[in-house]
Protein backbone atom coordinates (compact mmCIF):
# COMPACT_ATOMS: atom_id res chain seq x y z
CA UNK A 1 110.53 150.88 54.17
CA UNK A 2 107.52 152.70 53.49
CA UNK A 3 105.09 152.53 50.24
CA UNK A 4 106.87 155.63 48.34
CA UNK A 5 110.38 154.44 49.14
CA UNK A 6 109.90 150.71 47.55
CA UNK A 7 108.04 153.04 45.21
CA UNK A 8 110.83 155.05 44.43
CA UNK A 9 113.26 152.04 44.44
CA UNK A 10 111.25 150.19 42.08
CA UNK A 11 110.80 153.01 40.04
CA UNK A 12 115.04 153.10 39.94
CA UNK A 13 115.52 149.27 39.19
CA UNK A 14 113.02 149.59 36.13
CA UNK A 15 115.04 152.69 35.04
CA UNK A 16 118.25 150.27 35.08
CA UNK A 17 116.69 148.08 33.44
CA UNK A 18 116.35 150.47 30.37
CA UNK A 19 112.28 150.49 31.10
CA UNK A 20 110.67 154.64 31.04
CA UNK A 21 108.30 154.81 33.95
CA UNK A 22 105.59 157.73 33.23
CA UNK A 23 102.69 158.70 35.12
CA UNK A 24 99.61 159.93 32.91
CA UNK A 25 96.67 161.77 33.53
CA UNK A 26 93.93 158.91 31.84
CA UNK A 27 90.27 159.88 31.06
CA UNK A 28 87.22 158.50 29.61
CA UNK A 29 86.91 154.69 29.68
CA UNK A 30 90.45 154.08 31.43
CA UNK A 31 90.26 156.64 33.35
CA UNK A 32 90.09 153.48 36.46
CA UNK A 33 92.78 151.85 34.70
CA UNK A 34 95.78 152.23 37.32
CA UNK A 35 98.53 151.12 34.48
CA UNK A 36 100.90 149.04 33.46
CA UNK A 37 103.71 148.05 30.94
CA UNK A 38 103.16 148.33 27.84
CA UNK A 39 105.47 149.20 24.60
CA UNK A 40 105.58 152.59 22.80
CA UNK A 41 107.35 152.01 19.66
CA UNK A 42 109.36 148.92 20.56
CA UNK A 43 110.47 150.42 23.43
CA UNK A 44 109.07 149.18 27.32
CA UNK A 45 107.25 151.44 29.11
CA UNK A 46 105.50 151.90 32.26
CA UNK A 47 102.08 154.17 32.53
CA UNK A 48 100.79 154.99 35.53
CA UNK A 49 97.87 156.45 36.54
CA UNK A 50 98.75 159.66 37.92
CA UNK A 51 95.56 158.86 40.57
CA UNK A 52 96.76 155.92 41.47
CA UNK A 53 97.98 155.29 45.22
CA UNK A 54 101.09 154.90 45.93
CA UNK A 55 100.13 151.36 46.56
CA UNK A 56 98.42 150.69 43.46
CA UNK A 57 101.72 152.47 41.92
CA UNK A 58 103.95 150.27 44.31
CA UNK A 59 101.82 146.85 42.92
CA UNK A 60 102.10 147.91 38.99
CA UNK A 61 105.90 148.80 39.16
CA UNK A 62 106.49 145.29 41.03
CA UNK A 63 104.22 143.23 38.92
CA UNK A 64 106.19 144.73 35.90
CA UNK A 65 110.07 144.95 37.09
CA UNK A 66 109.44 141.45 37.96
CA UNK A 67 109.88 140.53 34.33
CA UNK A 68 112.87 141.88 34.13
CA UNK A 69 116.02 140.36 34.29
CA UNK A 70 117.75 142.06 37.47
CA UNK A 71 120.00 139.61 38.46
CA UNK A 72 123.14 141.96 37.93
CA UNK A 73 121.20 144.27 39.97
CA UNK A 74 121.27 145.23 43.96
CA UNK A 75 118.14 145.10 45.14
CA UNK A 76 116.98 146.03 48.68
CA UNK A 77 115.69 143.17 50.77
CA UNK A 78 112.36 144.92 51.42
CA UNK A 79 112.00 145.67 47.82
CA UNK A 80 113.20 141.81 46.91
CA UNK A 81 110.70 140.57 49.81
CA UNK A 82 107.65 142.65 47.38
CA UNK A 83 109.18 141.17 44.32
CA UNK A 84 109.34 137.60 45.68
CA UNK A 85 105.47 137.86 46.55
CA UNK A 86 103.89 139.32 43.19
């Protein structure tokens, strides 16, 4: 799989997991901040840096869907392989 397929398959397991993935234009001092999850009013969410690459975008959805309990959840082997290594 390429990097914007696991990105886009990450992007649907965090979705199932009831997690809103957004990607944000950031300035001033975080404007080099690539993301990550965070909460917005009790709720998960995932900000990304609409710069990012779709590596660094590939790396923050893993690093947070990781957290997440998926284990009612299909997950391709390439995207499990990721998973398994962050």
């Amino acid at each position: 799989m390429d990097e914007k397929a696991v990105t886009a398959g990450l992007t649907e397991l965090a979705e199932a997991a009831g997690v809103e993935v957004r990607y944000e234009k950031m300035s001033g001092d975080i404007a080099f901040y690539p993301g990550g999850l965070c909460k917005v009013k009790g709720r998960p969410v995932i900000i990304i840096n609409s710069k990012a690459s779709e590596r660094e975008r590939m790396h923050i959805l893993a690093r947070a869907v990781k957290g997440f309990d998926l284990s009612d959840t299909y997950i391709k082997p390439a995207i499990r392989e990721l998973l398994e290594r962050v």
